[in-house]
C-alpha atoms as a PDB file:
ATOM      1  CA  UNK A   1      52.801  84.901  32.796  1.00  0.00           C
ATOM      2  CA  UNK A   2      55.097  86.701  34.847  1.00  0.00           C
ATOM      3  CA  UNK A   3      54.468  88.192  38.163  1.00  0.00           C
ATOM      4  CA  UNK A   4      56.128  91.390  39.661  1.00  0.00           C
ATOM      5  CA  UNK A   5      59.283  89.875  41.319  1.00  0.00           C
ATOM      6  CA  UNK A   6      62.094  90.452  39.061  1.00  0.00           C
ATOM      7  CA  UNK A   7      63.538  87.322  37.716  1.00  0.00           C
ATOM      8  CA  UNK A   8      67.111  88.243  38.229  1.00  0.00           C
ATOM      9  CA  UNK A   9      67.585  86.746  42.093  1.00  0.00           C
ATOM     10  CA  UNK A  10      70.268  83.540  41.375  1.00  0.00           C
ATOM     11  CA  UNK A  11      68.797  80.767  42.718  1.00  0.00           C
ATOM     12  CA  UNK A  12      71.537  78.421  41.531  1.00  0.00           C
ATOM     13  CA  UNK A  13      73.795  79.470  44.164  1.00  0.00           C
ATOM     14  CA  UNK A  14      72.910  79.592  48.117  1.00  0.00           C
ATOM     15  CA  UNK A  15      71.068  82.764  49.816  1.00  0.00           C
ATOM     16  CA  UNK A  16      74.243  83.701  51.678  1.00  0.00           C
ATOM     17  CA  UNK A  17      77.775  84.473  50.453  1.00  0.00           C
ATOM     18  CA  UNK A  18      79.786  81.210  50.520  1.00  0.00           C
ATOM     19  CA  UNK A  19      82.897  82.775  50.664  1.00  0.00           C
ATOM     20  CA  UNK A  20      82.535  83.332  54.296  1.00  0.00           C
ATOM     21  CA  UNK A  21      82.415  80.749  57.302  1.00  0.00           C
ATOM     22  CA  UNK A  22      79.166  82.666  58.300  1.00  0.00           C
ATOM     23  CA  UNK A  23      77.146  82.776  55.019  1.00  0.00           C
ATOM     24  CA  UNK A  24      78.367  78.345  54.896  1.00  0.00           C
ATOM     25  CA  UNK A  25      77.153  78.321  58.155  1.00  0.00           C
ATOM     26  CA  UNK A  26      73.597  80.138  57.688  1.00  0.00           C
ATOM     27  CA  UNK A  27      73.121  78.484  54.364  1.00  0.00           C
ATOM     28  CA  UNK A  28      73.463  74.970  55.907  1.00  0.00           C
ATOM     29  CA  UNK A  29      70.963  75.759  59.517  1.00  0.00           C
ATOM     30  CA  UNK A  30      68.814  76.467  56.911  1.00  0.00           C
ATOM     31  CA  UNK A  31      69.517  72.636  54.665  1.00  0.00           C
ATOM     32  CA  UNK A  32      70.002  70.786  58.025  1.00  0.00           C
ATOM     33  CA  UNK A  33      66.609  72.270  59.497  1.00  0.00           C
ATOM     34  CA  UNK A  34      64.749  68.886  60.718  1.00  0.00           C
ATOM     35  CA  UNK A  35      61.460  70.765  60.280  1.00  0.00           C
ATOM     36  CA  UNK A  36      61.755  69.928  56.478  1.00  0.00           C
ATOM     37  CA  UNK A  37      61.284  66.219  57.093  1.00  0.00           C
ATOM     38  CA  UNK A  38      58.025  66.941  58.210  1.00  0.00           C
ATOM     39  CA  UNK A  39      56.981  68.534  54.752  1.00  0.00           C
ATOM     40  CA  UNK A  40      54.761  66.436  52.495  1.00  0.00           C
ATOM     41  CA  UNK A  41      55.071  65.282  48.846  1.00  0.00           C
ATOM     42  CA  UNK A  42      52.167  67.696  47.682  1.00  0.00           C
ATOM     43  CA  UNK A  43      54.737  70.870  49.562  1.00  0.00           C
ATOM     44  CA  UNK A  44      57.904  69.441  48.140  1.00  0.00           C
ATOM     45  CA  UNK A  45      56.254  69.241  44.681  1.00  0.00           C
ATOM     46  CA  UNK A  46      54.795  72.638  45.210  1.00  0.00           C
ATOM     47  CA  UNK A  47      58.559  73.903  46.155  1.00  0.00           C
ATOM     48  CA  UNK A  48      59.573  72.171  42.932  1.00  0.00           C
ATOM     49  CA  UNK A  49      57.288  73.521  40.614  1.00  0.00           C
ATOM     50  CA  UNK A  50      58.282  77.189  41.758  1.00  0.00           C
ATOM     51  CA  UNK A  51      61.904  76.692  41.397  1.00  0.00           C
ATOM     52  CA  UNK A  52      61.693  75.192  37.951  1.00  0.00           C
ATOM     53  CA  UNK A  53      59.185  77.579  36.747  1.00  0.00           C
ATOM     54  CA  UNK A  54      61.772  80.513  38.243  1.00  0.00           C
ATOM     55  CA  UNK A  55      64.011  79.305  36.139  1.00  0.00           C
ATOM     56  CA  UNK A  56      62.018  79.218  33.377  1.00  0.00           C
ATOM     57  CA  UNK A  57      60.728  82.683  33.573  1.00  0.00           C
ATOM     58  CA  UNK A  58      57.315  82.120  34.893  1.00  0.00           C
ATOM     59  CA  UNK A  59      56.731  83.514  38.274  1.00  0.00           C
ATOM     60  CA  UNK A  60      53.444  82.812  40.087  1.00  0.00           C
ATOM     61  CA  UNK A  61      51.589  85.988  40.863  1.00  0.00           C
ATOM     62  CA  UNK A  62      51.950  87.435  44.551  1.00  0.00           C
ATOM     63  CA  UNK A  63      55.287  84.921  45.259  1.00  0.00           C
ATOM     64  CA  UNK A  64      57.329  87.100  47.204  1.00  0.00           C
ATOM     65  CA  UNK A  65      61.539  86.549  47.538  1.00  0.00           C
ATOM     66  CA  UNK A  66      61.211  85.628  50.932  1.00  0.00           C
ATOM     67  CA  UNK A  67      59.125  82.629  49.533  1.00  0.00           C
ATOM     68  CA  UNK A  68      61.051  81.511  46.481  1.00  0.00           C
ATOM     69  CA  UNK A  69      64.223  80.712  48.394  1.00  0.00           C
ATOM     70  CA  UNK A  70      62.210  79.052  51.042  1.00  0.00           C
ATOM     71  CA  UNK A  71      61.117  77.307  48.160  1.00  0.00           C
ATOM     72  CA  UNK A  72      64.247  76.531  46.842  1.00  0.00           C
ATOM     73  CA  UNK A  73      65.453  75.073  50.292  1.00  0.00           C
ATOM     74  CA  UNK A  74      62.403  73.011  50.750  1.00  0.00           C
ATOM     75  CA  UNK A  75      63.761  71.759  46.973  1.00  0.00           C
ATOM     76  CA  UNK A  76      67.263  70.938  47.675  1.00  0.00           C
ATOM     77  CA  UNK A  77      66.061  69.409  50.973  1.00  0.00           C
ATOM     78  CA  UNK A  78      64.668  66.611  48.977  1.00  0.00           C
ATOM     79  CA  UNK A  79      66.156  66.493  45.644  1.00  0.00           C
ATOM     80  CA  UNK A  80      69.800  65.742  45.189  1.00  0.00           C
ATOM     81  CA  UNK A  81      71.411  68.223  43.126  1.00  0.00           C
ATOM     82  CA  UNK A  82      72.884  66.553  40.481  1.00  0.00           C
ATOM     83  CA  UNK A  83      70.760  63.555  39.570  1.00  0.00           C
ATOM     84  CA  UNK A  84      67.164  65.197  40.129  1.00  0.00           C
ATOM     85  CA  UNK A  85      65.831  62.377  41.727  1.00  0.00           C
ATOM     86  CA  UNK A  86      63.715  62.448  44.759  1.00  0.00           C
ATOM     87  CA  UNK A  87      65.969  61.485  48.124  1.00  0.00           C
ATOM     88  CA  UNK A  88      65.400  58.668  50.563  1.00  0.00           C
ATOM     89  CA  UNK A  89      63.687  60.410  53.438  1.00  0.00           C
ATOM     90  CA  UNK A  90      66.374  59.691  56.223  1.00  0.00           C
ATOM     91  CA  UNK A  91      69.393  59.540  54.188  1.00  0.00           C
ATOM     92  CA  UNK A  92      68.298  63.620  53.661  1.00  0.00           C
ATOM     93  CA  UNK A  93      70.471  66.506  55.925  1.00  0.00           C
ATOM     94  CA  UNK A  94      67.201  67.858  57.536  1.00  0.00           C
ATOM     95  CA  UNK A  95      66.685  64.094  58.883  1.00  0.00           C
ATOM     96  CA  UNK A  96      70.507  64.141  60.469  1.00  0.00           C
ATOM     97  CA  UNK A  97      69.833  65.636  63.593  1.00  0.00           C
ATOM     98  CA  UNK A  98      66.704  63.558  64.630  1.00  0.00           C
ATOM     99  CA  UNK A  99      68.651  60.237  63.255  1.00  0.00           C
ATOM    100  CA  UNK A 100      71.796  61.022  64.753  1.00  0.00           C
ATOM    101  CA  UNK A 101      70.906  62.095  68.096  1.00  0.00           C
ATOM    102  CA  UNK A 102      68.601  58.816  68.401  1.00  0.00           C
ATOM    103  CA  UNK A 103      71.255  56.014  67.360  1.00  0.00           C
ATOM    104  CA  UNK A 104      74.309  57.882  69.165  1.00  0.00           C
ATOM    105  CA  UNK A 105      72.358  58.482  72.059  1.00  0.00           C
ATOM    106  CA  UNK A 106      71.649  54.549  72.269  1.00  0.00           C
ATOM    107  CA  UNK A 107      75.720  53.855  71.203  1.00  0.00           C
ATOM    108  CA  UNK A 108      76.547  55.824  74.136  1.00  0.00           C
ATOM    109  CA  UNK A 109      73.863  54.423  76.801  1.00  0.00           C
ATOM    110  CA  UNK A 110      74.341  50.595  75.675  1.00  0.00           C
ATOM    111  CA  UNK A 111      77.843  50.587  75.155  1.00  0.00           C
ATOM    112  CA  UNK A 112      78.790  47.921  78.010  1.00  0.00           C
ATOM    113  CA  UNK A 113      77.877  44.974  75.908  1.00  0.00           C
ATOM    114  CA  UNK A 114      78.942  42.797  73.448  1.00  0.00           C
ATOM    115  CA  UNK A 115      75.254  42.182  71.454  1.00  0.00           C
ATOM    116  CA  UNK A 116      74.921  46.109  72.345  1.00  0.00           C
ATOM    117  CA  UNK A 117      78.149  47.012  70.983  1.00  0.00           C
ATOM    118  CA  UNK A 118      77.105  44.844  67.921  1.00  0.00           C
ATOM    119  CA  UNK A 119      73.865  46.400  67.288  1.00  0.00           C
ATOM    120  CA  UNK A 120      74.393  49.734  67.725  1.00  0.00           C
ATOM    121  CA  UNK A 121      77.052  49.702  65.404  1.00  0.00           C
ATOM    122  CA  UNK A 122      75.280  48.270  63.011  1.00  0.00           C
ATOM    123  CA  UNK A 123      72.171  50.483  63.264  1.00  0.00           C
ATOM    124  CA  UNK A 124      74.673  53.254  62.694  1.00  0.00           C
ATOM    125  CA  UNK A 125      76.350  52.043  59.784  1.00  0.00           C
ATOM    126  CA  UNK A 126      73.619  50.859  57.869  1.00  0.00           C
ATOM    127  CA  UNK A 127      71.939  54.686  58.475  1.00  0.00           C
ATOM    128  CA  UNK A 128      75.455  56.307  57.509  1.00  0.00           C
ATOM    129  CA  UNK A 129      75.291  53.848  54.034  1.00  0.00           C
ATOM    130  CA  UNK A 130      72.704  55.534  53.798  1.00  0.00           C
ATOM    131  CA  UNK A 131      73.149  58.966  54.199  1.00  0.00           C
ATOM    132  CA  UNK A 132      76.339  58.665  52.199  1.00  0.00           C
ATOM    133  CA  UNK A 133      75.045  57.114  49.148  1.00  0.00           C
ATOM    134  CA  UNK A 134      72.307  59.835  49.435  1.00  0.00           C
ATOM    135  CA  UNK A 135      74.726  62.737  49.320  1.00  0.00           C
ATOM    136  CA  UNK A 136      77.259  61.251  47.002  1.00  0.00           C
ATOM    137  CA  UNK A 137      78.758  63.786  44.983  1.00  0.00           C
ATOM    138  CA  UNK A 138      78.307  63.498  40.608  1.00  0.00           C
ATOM    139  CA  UNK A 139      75.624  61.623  38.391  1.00  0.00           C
ATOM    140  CA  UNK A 140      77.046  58.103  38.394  1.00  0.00           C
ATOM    141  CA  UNK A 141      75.544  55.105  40.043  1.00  0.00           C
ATOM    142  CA  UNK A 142      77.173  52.106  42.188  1.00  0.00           C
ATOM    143  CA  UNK A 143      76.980  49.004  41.314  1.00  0.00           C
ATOM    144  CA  UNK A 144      74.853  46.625  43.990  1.00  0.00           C
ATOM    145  CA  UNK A 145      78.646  45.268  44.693  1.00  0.00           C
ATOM    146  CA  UNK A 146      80.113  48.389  45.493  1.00  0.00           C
ATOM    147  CA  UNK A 147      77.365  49.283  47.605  1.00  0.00           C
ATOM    148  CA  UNK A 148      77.734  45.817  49.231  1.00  0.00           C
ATOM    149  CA  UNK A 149      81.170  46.172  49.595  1.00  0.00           C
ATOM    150  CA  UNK A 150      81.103  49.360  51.057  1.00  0.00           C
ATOM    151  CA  UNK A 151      78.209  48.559  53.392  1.00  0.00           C
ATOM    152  CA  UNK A 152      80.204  44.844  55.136  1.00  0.00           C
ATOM    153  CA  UNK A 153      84.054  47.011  55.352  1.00  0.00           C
ATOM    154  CA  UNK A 154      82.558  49.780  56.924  1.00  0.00           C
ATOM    155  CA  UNK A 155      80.083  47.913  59.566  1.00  0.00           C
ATOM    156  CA  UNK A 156      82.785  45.066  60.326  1.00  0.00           C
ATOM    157  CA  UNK A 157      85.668  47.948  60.847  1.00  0.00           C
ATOM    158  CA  UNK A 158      83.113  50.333  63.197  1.00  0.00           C
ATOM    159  CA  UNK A 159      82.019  46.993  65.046  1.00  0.00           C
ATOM    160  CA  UNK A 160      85.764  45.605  65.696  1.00  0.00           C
ATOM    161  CA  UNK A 161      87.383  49.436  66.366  1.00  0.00           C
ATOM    162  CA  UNK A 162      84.478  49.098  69.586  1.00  0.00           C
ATOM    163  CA  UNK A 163      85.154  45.699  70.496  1.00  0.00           C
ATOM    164  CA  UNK A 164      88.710  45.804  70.477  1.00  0.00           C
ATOM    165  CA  UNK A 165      88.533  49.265  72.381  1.00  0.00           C
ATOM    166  CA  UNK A 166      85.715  47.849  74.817  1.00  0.00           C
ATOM    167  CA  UNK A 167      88.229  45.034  75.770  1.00  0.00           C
ATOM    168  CA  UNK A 168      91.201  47.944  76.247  1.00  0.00           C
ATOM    169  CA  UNK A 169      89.460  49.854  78.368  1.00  0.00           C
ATOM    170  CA  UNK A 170      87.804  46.936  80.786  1.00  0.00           C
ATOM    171  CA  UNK A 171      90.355  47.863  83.410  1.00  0.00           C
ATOM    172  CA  UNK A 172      90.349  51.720  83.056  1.00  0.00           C
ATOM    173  CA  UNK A 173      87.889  54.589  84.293  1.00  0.00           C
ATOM    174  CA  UNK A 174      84.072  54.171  83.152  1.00  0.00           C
ATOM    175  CA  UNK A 175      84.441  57.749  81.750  1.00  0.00           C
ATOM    176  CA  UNK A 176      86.803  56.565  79.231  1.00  0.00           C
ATOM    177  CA  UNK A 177      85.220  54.085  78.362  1.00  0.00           C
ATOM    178  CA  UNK A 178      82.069  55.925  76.913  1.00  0.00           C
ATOM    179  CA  UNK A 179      84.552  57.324  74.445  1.00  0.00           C
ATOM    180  CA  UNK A 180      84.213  54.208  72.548  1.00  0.00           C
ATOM    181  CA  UNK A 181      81.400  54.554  70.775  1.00  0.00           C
ATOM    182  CA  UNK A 182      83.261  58.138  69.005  1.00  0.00           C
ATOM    183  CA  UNK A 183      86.320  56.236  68.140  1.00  0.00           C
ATOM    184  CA  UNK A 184      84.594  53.656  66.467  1.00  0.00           C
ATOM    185  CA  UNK A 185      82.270  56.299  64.398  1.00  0.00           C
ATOM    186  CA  UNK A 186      85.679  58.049  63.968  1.00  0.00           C
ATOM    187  CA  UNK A 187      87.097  54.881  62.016  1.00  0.00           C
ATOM    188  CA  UNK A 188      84.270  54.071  60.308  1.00  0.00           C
ATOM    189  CA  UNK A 189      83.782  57.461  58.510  1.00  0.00           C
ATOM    190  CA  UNK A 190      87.208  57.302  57.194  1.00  0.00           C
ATOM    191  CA  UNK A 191      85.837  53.996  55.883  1.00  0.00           C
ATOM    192  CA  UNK A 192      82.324  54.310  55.372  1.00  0.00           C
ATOM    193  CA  UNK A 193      82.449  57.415  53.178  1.00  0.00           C
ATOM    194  CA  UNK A 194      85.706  57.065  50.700  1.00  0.00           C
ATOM    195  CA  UNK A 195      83.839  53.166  49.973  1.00  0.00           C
ATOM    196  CA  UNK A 196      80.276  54.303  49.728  1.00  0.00           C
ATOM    197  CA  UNK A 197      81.827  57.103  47.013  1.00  0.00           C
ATOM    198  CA  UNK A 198      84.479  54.566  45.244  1.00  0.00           C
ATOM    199  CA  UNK A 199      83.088  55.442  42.033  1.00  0.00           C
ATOM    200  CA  UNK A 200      84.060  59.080  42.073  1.00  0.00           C
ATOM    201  CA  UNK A 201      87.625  58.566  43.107  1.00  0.00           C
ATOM    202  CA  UNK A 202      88.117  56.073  39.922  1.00  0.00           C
ATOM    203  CA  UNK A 203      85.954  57.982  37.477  1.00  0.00           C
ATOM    204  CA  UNK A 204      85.903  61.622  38.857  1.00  0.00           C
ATOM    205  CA  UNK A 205      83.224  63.677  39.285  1.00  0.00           C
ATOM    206  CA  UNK A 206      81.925  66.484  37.352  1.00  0.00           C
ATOM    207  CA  UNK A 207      83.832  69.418  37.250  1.00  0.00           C
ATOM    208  CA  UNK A 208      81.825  73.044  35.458  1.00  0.00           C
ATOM    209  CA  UNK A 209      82.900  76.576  35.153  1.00  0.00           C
ATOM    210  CA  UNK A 210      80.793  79.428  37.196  1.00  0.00           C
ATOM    211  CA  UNK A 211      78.357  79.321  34.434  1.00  0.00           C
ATOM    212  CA  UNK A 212      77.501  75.477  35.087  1.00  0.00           C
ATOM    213  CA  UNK A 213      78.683  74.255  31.658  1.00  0.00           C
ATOM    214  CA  UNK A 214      80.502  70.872  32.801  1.00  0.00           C
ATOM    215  CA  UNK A 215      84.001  71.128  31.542  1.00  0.00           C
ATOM    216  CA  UNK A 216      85.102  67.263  32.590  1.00  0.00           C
ATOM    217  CA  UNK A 217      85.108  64.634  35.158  1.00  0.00           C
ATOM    218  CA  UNK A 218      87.852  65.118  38.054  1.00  0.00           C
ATOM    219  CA  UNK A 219      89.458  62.371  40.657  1.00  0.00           C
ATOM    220  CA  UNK A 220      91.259  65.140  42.328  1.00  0.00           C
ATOM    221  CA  UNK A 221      88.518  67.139  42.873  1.00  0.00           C
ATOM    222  CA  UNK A 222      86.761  64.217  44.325  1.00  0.00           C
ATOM    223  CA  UNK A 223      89.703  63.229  46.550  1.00  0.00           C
ATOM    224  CA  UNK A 224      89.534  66.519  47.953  1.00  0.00           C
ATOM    225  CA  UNK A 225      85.599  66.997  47.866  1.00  0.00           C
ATOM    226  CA  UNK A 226      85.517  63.422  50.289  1.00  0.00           C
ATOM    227  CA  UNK A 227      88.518  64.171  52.057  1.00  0.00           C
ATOM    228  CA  UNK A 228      86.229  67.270  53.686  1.00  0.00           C
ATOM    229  CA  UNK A 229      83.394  65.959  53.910  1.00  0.00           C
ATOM    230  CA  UNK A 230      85.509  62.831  56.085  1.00  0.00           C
ATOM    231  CA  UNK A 231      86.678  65.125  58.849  1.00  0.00           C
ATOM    232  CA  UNK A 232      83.563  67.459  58.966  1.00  0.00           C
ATOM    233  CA  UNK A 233      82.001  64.138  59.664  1.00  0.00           C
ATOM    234  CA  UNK A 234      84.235  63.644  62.456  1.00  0.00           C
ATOM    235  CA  UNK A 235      84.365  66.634  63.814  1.00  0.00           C
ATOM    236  CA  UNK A 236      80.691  66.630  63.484  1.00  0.00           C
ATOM    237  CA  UNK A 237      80.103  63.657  65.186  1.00  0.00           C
ATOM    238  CA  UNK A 238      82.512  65.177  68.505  1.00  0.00           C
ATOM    239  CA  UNK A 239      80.699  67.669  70.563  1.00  0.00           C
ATOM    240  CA  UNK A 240      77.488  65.424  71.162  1.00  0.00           C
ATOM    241  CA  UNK A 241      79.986  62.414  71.798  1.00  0.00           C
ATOM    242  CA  UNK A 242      82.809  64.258  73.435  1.00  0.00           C
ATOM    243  CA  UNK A 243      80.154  66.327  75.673  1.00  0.00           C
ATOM    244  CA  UNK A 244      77.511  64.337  77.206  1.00  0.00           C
ATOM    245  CA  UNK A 245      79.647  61.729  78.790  1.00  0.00           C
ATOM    246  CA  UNK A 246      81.175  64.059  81.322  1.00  0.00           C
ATOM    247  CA  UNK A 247      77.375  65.319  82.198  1.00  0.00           C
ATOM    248  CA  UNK A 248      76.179  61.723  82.098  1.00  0.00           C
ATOM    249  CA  UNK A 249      79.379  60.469  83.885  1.00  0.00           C
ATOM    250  CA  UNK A 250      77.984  63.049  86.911  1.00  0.00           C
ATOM    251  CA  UNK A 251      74.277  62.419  87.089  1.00  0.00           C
ATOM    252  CA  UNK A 252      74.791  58.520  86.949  1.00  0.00           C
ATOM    253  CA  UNK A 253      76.400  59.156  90.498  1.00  0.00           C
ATOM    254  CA  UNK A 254      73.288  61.314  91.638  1.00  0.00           C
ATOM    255  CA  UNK A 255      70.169  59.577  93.378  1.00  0.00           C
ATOM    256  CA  UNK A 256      67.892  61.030  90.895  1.00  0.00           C
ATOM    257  CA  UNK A 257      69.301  58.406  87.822  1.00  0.00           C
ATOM    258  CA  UNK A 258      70.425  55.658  90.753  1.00  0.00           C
ATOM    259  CA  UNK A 259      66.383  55.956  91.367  1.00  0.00           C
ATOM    260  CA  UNK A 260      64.973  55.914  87.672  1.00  0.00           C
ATOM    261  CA  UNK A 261      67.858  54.583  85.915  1.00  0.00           C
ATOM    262  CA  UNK A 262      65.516  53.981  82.767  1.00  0.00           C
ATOM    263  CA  UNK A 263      65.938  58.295  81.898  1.00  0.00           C
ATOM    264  CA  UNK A 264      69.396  57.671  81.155  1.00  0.00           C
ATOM    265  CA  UNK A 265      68.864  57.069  77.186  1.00  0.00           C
ATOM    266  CA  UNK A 266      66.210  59.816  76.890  1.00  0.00           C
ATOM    267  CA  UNK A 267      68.400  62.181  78.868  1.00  0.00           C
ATOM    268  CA  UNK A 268      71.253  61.117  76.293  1.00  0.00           C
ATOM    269  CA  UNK A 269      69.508  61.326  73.488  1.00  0.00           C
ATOM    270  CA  UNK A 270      68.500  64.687  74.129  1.00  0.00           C
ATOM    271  CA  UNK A 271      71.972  66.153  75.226  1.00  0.00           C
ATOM    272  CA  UNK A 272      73.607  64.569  71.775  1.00  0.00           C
ATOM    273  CA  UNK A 273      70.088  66.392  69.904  1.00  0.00           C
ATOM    274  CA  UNK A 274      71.161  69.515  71.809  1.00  0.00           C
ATOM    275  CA  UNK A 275      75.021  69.530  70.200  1.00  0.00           C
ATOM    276  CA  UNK A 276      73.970  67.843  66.896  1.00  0.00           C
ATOM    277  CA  UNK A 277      71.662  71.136  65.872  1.00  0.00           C
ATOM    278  CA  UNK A 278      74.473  73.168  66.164  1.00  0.00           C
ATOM    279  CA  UNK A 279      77.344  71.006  65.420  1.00  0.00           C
ATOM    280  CA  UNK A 280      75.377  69.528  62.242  1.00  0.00           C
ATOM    281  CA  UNK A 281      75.728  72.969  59.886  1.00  0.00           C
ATOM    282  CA  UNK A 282      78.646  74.060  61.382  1.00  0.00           C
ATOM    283  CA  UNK A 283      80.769  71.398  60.826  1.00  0.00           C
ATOM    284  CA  UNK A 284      79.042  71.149  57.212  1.00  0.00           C
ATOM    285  CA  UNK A 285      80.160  75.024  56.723  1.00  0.00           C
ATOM    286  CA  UNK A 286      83.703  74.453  57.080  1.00  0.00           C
ATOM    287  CA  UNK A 287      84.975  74.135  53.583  1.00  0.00           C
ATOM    288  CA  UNK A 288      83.488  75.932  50.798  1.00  0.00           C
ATOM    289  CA  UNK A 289      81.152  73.448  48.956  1.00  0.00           C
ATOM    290  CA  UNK A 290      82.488  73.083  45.422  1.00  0.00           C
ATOM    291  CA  UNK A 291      85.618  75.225  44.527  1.00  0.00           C
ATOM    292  CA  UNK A 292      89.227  74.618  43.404  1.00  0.00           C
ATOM    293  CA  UNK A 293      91.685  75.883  41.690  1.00  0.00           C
ATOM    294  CA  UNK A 294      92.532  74.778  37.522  1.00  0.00           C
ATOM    295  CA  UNK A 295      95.806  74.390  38.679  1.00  0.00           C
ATOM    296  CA  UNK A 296      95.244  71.837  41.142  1.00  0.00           C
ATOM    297  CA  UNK A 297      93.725  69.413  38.636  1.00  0.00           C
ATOM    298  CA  UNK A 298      95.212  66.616  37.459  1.00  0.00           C
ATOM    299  CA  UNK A 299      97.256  67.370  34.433  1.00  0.00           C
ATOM    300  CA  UNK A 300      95.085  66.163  31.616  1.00  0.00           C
ATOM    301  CA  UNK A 301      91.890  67.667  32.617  1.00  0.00           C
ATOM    302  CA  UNK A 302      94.121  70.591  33.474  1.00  0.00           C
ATOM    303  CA  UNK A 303      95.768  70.621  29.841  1.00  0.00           C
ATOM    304  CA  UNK A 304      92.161  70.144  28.813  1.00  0.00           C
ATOM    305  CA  UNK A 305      90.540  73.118  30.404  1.00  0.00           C
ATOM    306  CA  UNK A 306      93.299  75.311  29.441  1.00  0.00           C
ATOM    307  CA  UNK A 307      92.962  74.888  25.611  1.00  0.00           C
ATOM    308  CA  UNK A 308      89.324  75.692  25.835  1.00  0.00           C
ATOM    309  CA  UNK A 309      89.011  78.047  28.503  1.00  0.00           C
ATOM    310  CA  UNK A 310      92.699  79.625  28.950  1.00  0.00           C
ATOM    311  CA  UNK A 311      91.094  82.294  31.142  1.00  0.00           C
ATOM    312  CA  UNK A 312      89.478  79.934  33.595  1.00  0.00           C
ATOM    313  CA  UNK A 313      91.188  80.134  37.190  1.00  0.00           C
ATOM    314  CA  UNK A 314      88.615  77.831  39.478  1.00  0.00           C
ATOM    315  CA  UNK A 315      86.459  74.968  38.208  1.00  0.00           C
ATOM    316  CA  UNK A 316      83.149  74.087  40.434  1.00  0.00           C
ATOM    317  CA  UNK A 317      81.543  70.460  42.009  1.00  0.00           C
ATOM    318  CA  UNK A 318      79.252  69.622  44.122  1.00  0.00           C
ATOM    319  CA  UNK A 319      81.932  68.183  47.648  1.00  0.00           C
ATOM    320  CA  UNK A 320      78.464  66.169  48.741  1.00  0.00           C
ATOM    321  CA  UNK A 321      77.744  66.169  52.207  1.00  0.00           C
END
């Protein structure tokens, strides 16, 4: 049964033109919009059936464009691309602002102590496991060891870079000290992430041509897809860590916090909210999501691609997130 909107809007690709920092950028304030946790299962089933049926040729009567690529955002908002399945609910990019803003707003309020330093770090890591595992790139699983693995180096390194900095800057300005917390986050990405995604740097991920047909499995392509995804991460992390402790650094010296010292986490939390909802797609929009060159391939997928597709310039991926 088809309706009247034509069936010739590509749905497999974002709204906006990825070519461009802008069209990144608008495509990913639209995946990182926290409003989508709120959705139900019954609305991200609904959003489901649409898309699939779109791509089927069947087009509910009345659905206007406007709504099938809200649909198809309210999909991908839940679903990881390649595997299909369902996503953990705060492992999902519409949950990173909320999560984010909550756990480094408490790294950067109880940063003073040890068990505080401990915890927080912790909380953190065991969320970014999460989230990482979530938006791994490719089809194939990790092993309960891996994730294990992955999981202990990446909470012990986060948890000693902040203890070891804590005791450096004992005899230094306070302000400096409330840079801990991002220096720690700073060394555990570059830990967290490459570990939680092992299994694509040994076995590749899945590498198509524009038309989706999968052409191979690449470990370059995934070196570069987490290499991105490891500084975005950073840089993502920066503004609502870099920012607030100047402003807090001010109003702790004010009578207003001296007199209700207890608004200093929600105050925190809500400057590092502030940064995160623009800093979150921003930072996600600065490489293109899944594009390289044949030529940068390694040489026997490279060999491989050019004997069966000799006019083939770019292969495609999906970098994760």
């Amino acid at each position: 049964m088809s309706g009247e909107l034509p069936l010739h809007i590509n749905i497999e690709e974002p709204r906006w033109d990825q070519s461009t920092f802008v069209g990144r950028a608008s495509h990913f304030f639209t995946v990182t919009d926290p409003r989508n946790i709120l959705l139900t299962d019954e609305q991200l089933e609904n959003a489901k059936r649409i898309v699939h049926d779109y791509r089927q040729g069947v087009v509910p009567p009345g659905l206007t464009e406007n709504e099938l690529w809200r649909a198809k955002y309210v999909y991908e908002s839940a679903f990881h691309p390649d595997t299909g399945e369902k996503m953990i609910l705060i492992g999902r990019m519409s949950a990173q602002v909320p999560m984010n803003m909550t756990i480094t707003g408490c790294m950067m309020t109880f940063y003073r102590t040890t068990p505080a330093v401990l915890f927080w770090q912790w909380i953190n890591q065991s969320f970014n496991a999460i989230v990482n595992y979530t938006n791994r790139s490719g089809d194939a699983p990790l092993t309960m060891s891996e994730l294990g693995t992955a999981y202990v180096s990446a909470t012990t390194g986060a948890v000693a870079t902040a203890l070891g900095l804590n005791a450096l800057t004992k005899h230094v300005s306070p302000l400096i000290g409330r840079f801990v917390p991002f220096a720690a986050v700073a060394a555990a990405n570059c830990i967290n992430i490459p570990l939680m995604r092992q299994r694509e740097l040994k076995a590749g991920i899945p590498v198509t041509d524009d038309n989706g047909n999968r052409l191979g499995e690449s470990a370059t392509a995934a070196q570069q897809a987490i290499s991105q995804v490891v500084i975005s991460r950073i840089l993502m992390a920066a503004p609502g860590m870099a920012i607030p402790p100047f402003i807090m650094n001010t109003l702790e010296k004010k009578a207003f916090l001296k007199r209700f010292p207890w608004l200093s986490a929600p105050i925190q939390v809500g400057l590092v909210g502030f940064c995160l909802v623009f800093a979150t797609p921003l930072c996600c929009a600065l490489f293109p999501q899944k594009s390289m060159s044949v030529t940068g391939l390694e040489a026997e997928l490279r060999a491989k691609i050019q004997e069966s597709h000799p006019e083939l310039q770019r292969v495609y991926f999906n970098k994760g997130l």
